[in-house]
C-alpha atoms as a PDB file:
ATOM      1  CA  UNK A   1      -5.810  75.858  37.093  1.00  0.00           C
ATOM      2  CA  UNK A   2      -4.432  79.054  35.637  1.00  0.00           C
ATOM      3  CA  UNK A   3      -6.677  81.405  33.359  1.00  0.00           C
ATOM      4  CA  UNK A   4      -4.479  83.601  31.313  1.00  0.00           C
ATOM      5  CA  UNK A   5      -3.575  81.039  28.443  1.00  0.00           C
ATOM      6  CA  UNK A   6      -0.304  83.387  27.792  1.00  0.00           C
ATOM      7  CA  UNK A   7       0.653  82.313  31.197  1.00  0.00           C
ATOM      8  CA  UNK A   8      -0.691  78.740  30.465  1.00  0.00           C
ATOM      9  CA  UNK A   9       1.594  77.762  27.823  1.00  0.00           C
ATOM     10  CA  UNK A  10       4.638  79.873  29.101  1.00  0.00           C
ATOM     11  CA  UNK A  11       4.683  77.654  32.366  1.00  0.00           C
ATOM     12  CA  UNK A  12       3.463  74.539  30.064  1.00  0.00           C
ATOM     13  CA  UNK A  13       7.387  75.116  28.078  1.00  0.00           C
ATOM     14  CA  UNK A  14       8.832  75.392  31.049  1.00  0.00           C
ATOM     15  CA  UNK A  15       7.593  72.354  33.026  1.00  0.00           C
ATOM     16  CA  UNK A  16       7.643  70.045  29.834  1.00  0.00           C
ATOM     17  CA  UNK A  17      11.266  71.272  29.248  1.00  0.00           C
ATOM     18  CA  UNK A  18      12.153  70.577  33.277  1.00  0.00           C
ATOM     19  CA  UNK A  19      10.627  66.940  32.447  1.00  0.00           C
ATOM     20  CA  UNK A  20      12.556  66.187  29.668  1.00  0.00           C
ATOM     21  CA  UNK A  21      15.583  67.321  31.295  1.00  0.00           C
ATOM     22  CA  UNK A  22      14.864  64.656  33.925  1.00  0.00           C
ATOM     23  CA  UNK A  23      14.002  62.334  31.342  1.00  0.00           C
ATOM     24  CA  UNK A  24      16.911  62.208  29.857  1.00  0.00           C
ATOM     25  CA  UNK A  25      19.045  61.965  32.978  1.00  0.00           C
ATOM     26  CA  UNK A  26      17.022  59.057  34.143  1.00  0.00           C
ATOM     27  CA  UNK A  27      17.800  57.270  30.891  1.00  0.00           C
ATOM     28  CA  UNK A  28      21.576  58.437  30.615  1.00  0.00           C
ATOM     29  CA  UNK A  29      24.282  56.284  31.866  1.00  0.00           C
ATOM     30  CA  UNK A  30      24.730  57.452  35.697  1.00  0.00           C
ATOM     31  CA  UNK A  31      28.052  59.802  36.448  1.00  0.00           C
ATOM     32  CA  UNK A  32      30.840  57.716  38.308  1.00  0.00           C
ATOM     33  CA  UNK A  33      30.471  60.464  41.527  1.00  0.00           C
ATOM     34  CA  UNK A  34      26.522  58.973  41.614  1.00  0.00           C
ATOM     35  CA  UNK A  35      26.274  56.582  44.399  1.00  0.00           C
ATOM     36  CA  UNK A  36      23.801  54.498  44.908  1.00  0.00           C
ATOM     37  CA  UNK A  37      22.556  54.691  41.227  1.00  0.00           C
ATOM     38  CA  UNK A  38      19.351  53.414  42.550  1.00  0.00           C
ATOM     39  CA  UNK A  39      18.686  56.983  44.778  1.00  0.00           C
ATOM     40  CA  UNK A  40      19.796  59.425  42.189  1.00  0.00           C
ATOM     41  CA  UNK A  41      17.482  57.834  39.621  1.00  0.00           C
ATOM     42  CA  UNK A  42      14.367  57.363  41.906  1.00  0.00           C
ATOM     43  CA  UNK A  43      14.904  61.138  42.410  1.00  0.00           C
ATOM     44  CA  UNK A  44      15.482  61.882  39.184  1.00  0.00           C
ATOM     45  CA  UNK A  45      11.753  60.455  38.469  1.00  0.00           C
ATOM     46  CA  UNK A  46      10.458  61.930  40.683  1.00  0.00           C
ATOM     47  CA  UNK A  47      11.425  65.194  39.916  1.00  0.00           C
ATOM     48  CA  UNK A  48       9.885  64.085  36.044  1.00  0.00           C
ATOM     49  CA  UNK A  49       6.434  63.144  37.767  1.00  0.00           C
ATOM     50  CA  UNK A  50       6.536  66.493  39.367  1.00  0.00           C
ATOM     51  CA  UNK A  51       6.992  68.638  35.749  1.00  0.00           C
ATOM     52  CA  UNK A  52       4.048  66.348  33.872  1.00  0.00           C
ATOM     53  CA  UNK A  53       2.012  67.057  37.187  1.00  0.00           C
ATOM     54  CA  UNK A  54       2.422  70.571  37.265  1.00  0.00           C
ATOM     55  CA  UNK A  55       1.640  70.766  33.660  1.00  0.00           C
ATOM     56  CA  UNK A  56      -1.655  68.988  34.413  1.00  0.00           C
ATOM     57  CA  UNK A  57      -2.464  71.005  37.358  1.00  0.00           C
ATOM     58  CA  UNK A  58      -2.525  74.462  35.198  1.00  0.00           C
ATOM     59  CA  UNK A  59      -4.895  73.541  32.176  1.00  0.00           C
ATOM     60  CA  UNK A  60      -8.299  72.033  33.280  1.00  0.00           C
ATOM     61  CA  UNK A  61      -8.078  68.550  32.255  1.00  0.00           C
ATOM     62  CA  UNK A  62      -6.052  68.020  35.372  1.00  0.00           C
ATOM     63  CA  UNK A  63      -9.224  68.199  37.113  1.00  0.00           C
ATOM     64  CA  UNK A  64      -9.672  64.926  35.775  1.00  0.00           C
ATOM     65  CA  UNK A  65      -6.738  63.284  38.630  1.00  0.00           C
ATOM     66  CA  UNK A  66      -8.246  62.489  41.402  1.00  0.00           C
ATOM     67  CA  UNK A  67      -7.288  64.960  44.119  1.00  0.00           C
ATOM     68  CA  UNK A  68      -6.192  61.715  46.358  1.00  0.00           C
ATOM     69  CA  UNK A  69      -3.762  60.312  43.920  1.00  0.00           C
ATOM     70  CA  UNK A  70      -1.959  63.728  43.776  1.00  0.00           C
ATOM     71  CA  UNK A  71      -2.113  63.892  47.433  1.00  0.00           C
ATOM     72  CA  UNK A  72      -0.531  59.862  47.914  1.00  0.00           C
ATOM     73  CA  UNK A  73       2.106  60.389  44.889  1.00  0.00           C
ATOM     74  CA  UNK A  74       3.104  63.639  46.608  1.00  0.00           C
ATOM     75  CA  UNK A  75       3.758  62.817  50.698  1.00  0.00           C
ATOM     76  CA  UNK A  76       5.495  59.718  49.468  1.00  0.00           C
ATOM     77  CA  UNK A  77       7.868  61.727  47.503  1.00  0.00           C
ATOM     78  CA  UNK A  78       8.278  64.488  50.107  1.00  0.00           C
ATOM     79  CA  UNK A  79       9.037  61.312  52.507  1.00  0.00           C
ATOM     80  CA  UNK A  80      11.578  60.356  50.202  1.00  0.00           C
ATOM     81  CA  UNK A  81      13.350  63.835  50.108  1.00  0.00           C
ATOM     82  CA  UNK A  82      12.909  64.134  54.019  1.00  0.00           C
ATOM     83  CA  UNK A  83      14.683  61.069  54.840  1.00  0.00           C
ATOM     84  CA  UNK A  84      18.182  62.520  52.932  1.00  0.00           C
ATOM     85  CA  UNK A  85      17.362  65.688  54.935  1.00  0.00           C
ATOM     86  CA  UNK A  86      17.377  64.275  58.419  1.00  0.00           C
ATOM     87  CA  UNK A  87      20.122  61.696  57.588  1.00  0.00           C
ATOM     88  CA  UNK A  88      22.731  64.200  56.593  1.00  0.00           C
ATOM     89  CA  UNK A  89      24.779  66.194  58.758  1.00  0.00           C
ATOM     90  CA  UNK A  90      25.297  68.788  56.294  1.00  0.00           C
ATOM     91  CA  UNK A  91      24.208  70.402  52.886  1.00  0.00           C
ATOM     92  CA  UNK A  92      21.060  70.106  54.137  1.00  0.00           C
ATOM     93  CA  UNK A  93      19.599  72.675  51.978  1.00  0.00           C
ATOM     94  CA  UNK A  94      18.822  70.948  48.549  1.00  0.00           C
ATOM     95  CA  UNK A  95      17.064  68.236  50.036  1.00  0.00           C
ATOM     96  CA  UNK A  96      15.439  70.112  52.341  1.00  0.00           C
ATOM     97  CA  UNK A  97      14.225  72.138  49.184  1.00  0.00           C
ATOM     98  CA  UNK A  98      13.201  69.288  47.349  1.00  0.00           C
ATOM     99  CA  UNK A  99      10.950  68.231  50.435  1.00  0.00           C
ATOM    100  CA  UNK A 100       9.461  71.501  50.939  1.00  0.00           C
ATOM    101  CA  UNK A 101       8.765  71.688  47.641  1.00  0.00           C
ATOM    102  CA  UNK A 102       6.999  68.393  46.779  1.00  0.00           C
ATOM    103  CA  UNK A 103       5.208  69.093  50.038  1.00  0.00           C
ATOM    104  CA  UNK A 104       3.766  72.529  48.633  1.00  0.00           C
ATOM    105  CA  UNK A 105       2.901  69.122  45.433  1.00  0.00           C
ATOM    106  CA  UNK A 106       0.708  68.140  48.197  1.00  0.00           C
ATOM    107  CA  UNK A 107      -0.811  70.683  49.299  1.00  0.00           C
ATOM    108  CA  UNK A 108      -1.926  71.816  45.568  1.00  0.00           C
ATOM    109  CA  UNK A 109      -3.129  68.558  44.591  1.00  0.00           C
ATOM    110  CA  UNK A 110      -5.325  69.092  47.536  1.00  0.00           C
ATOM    111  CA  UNK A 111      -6.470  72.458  46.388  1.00  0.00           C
ATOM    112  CA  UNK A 112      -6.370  72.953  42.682  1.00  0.00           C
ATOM    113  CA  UNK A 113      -8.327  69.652  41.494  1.00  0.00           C
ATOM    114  CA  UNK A 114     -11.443  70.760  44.051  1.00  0.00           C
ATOM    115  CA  UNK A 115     -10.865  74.603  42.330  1.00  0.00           C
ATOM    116  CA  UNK A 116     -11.210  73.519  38.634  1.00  0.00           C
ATOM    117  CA  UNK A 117     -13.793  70.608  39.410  1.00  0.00           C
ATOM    118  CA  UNK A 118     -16.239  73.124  41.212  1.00  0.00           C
ATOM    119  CA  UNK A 119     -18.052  74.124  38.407  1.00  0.00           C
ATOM    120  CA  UNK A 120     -15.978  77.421  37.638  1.00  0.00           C
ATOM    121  CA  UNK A 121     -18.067  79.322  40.674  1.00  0.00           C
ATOM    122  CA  UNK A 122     -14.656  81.304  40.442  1.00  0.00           C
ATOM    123  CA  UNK A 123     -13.170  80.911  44.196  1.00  0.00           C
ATOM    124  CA  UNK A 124     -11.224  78.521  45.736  1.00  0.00           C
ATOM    125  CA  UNK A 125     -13.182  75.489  46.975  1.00  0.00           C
ATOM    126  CA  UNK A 126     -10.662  74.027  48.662  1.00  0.00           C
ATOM    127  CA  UNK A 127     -10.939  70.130  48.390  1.00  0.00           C
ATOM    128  CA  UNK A 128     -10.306  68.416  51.494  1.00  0.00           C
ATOM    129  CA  UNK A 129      -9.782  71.526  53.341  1.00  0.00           C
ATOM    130  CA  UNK A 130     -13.426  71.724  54.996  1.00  0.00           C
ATOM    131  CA  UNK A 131     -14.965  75.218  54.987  1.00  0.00           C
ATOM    132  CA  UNK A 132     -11.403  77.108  55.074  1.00  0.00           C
ATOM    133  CA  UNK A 133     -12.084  80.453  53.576  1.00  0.00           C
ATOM    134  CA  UNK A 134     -11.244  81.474  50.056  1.00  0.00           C
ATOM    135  CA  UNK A 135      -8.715  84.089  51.525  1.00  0.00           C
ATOM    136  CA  UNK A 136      -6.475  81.734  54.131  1.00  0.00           C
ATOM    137  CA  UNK A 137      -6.361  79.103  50.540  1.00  0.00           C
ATOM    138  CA  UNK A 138      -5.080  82.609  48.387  1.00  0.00           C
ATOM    139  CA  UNK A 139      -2.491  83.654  51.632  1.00  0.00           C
ATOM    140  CA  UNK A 140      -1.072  80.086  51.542  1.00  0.00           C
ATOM    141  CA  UNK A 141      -0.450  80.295  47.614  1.00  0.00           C
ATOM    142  CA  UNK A 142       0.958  84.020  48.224  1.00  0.00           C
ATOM    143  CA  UNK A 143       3.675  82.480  51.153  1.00  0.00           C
ATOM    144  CA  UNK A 144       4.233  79.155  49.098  1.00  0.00           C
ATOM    145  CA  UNK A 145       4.432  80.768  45.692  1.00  0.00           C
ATOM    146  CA  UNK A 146       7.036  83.739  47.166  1.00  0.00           C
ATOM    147  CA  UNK A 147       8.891  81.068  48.610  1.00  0.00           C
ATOM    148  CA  UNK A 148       9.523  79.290  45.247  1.00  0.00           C
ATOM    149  CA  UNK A 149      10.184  82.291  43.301  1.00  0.00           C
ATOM    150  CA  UNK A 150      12.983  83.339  45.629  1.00  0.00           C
ATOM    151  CA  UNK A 151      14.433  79.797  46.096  1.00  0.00           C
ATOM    152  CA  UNK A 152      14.522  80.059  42.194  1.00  0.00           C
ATOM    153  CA  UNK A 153      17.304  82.712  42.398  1.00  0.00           C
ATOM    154  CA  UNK A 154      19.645  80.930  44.487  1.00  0.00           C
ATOM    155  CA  UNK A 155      19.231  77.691  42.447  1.00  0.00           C
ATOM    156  CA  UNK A 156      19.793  79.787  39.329  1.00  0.00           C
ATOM    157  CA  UNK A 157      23.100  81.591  41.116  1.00  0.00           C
ATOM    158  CA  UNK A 158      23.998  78.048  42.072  1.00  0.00           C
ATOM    159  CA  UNK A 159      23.727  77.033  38.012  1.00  0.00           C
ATOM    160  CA  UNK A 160      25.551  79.837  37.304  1.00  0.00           C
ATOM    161  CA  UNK A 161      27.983  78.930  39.613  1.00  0.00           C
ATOM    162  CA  UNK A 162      27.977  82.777  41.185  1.00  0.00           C
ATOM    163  CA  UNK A 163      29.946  82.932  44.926  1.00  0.00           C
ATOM    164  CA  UNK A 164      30.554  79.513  45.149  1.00  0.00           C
ATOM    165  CA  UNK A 165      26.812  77.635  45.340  1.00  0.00           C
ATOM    166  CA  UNK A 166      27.382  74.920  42.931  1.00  0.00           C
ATOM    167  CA  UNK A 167      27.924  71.652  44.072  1.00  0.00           C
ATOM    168  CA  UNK A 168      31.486  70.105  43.972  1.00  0.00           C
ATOM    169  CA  UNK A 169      30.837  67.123  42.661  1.00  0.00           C
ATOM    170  CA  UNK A 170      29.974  68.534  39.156  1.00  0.00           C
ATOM    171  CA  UNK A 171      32.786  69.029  36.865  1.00  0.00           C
ATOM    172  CA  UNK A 172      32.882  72.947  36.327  1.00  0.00           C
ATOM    173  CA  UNK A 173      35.867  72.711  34.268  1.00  0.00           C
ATOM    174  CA  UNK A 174      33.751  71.058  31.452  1.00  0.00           C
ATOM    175  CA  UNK A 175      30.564  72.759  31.714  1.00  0.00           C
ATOM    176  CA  UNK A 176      30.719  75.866  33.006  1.00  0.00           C
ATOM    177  CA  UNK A 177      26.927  75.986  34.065  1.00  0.00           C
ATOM    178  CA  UNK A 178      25.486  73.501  36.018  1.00  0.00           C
ATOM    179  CA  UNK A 179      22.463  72.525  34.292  1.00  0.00           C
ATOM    180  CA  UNK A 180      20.926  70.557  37.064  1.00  0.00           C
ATOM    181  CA  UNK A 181      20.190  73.416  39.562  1.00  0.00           C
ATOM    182  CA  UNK A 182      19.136  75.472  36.357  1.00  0.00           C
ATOM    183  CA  UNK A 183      16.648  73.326  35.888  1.00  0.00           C
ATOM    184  CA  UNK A 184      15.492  73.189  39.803  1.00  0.00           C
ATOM    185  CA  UNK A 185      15.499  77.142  39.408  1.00  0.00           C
ATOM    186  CA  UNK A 186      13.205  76.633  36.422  1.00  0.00           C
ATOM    187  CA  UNK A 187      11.077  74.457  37.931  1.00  0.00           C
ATOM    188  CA  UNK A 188      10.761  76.479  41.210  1.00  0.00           C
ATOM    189  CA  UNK A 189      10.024  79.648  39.642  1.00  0.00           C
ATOM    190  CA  UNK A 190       7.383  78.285  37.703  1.00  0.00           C
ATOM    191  CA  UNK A 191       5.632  76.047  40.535  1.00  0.00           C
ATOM    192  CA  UNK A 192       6.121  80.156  42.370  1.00  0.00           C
ATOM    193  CA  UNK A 193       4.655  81.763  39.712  1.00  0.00           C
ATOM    194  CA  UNK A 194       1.503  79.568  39.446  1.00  0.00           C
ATOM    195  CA  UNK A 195       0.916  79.620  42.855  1.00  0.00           C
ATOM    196  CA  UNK A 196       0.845  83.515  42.862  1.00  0.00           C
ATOM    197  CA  UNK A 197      -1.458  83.834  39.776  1.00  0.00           C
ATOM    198  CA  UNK A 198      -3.439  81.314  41.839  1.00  0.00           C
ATOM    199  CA  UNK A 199      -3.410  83.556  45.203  1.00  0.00           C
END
């Protein structure tokens, strides 16, 4: 849970708008490049679950969901994004992303719902993480938030299309953004920034 409500309801816009995003690509009909349909939409979900749980996880209700069920929802989709990962022989980097960054999912579903259920003592009880001190659970959010704020520039370069990072099978001759990996940047440098103002 964050504290500053300015903070709040900045990341709250730009989670809900990363969901709706998704939303609407689950719902559209799927590109003819998009093979299996099946995948793309599966990820496309779960990339929506991830935006509605992040807005949960910064205002206090979230302490309401079961630390467990963020924990379950979470390794199965960093499963999902790890299989692509191993399987490819290249371009390894956006799944690889995606995995690493529903696993950092897990780990603050493990954290945050413990945090805000703990009777506001004001430190980091850490649920399911035994005794760990408050200051290894504030260096984990520093390394995992950095992380995410700096993989948010190069999925905002890639958007941009700057040096050559977008993906080629996007039509850059229509749209000369690729609104996809601006949304990942979004995304990214918001789960970053929570973590930090968490740390």
């Amino acid at each position: 849970m964050i504290d500053i409500d300015p903070l709040r309801w900045l990341l709250t816009v730009a989670f809900g708008g990363a969901a709706v995003f998704h939303l609407l690509r689950c719902l559209r009909p799927p590109a003819a490049w998009l093979s299996p349909v099946a995948e793309h939409r599966l990820s496309e979900m779960l990339h929506l679950v991830m935006g509605l749980s992040m807005i949960a996880m910064i205002w206090p209700w979230g302490a309401t969901v079961p630390a467990a069920a963020w924990i379950v929802v979470f390794m199965m989709s960093t499963g999902w994004f790890v299989v692509p990962a191993v399987r490819t022989s290249r371009r390894r980097a956006v799944p690889v992303f995606f995995a690493t960054a529903t696993g950092t999912m897990v780990w603050m579903g493990a954290s945050i719902p413990g945090h805000a259920s703990a009777g506001g003592h004001g430190g980091m009880d850490m649920a399911g993480m035994g005794h760990a001190p408050v200051g290894c659970a504030g260096w984990v959010n520093a390394l995992l938030g950095g992380y995410l704020v700096l993989a948010a520039f190069w999925w905002v370069a890639r958007g941009m299309r700057i040096g050559g990072l977008s993906a080629a099978t996007t039509d850059a001759v229509a749209c000369p953004l690729d609104w996809s990996a601006l949304c990942h940047g979004v995304m990214s440098a918001g789960m970053g920034i929570a973590l930090l103002a968490m740390a």
